[in-house]
C-alpha atoms as a PDB file:
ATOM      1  CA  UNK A   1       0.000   0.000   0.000  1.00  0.00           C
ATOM      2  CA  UNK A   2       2.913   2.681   0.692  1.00  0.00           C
ATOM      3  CA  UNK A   3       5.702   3.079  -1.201  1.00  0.00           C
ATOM      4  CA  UNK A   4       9.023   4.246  -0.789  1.00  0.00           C
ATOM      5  CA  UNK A   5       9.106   7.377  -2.807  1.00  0.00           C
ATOM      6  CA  UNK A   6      10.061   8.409  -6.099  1.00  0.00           C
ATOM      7  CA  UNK A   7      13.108   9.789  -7.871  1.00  0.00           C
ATOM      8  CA  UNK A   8      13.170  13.187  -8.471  1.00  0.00           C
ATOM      9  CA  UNK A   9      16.382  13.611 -10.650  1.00  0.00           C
ATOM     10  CA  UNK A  10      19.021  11.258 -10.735  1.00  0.00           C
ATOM     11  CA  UNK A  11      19.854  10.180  -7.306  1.00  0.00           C
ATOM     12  CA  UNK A  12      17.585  11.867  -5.132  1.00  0.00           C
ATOM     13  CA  UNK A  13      14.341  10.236  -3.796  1.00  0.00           C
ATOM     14  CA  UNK A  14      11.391  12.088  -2.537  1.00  0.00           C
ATOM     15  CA  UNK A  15       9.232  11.114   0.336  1.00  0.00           C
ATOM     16  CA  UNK A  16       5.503  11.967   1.212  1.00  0.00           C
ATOM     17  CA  UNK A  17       5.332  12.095   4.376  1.00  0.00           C
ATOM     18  CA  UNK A  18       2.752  13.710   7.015  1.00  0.00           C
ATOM     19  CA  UNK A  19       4.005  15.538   9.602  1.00  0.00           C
ATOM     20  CA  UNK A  20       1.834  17.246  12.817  1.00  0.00           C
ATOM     21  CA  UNK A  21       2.225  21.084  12.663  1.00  0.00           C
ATOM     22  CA  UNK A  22       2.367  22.177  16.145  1.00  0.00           C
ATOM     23  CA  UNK A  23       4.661  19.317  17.789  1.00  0.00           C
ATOM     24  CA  UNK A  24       7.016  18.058  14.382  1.00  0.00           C
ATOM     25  CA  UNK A  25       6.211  14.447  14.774  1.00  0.00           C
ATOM     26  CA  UNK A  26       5.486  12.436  11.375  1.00  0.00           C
ATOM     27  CA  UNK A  27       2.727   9.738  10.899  1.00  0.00           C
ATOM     28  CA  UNK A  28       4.018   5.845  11.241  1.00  0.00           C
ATOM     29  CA  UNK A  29       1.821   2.756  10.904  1.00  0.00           C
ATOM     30  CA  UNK A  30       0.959   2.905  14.852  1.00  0.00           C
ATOM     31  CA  UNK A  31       0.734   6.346  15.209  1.00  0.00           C
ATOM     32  CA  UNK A  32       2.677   9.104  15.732  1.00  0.00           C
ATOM     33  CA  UNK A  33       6.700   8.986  16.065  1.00  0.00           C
ATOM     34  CA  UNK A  34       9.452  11.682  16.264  1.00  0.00           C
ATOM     35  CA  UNK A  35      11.188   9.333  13.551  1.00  0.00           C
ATOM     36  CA  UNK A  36      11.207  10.521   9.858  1.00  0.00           C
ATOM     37  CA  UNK A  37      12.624   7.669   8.776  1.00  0.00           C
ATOM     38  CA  UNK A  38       9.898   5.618  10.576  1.00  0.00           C
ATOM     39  CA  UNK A  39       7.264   7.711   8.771  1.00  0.00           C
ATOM     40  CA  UNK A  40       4.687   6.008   6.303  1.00  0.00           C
ATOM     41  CA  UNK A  41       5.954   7.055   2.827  1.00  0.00           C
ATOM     42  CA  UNK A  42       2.912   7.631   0.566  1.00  0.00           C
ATOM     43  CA  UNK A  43       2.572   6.968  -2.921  1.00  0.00           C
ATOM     44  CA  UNK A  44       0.953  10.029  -3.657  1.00  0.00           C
ATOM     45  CA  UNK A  45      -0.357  12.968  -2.001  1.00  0.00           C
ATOM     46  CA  UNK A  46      -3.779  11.800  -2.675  1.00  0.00           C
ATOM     47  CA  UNK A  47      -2.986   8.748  -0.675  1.00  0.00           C
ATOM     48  CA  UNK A  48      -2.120  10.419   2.458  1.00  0.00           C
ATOM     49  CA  UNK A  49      -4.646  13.104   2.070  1.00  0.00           C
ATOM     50  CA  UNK A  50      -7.268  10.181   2.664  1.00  0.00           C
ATOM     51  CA  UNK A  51      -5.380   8.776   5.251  1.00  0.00           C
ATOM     52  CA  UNK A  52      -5.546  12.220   6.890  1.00  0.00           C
ATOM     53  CA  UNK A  53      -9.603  12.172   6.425  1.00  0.00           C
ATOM     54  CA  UNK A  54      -9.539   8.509   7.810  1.00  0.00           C
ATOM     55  CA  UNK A  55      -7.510   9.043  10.731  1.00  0.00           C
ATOM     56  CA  UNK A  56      -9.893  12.354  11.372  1.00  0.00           C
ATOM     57  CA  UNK A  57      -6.303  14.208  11.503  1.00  0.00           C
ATOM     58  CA  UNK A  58      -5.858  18.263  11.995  1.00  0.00           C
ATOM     59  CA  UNK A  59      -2.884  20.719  11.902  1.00  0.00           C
ATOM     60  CA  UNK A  60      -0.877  18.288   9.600  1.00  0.00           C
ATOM     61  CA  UNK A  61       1.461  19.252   6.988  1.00  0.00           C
ATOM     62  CA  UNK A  62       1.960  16.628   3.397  1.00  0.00           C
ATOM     63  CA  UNK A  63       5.752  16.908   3.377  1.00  0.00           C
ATOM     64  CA  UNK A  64       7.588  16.286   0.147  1.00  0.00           C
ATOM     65  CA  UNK A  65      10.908  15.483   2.132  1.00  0.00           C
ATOM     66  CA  UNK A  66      14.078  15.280   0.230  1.00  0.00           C
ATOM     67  CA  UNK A  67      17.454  13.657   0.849  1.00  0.00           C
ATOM     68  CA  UNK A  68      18.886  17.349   2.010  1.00  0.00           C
ATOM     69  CA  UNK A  69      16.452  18.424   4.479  1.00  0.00           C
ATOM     70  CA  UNK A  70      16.860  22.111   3.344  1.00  0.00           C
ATOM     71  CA  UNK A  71      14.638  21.453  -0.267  1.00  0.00           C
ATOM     72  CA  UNK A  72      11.884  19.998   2.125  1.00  0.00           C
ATOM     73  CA  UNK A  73       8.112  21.142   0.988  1.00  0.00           C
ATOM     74  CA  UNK A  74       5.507  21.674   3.713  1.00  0.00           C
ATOM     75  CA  UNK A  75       1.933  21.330   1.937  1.00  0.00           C
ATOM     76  CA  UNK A  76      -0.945  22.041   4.755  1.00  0.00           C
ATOM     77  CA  UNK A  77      -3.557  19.199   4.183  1.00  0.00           C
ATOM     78  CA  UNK A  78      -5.437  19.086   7.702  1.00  0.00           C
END
């Protein structure tokens, strides 16, 4: 059901990740963990926009997360 990304350009995999707003942590399979790389990596951002409806979540980001933290993309979907 989740994937592990995509490449973006040669080399560099993307990530689509959710992430809580107000305390930083990032949606894993049980719940929320301060672990990025435990995150659930979603397909697409449809796919974890629905999981965001499911799990009835608010004040969460869709982060495209990059190898180098710096080109990260915060997307409010919640």
């Amino acid at each position: 059901m989740y994937g592990g990304g995509v490449m973006a350009r040669a080399g560099e995999l993307i990530r689509r990740v959710v992430q809580d707003q107000r305390e930083g942590w990032f949606l894993g399979p049980d719940g929320w963990t301060d672990n990025p790389d435990l995150a659930i990596s979603f397909e697409s951002a449809e796919e974890a926009v629905r999981e965001c409806e499911v799990r009835k979540l608010r004040n969460a980001d869709l982060v495209l997360s990059f190898e180098s933290d710096q080109f990260n993309i915060h997307l409010p979907v919640c």
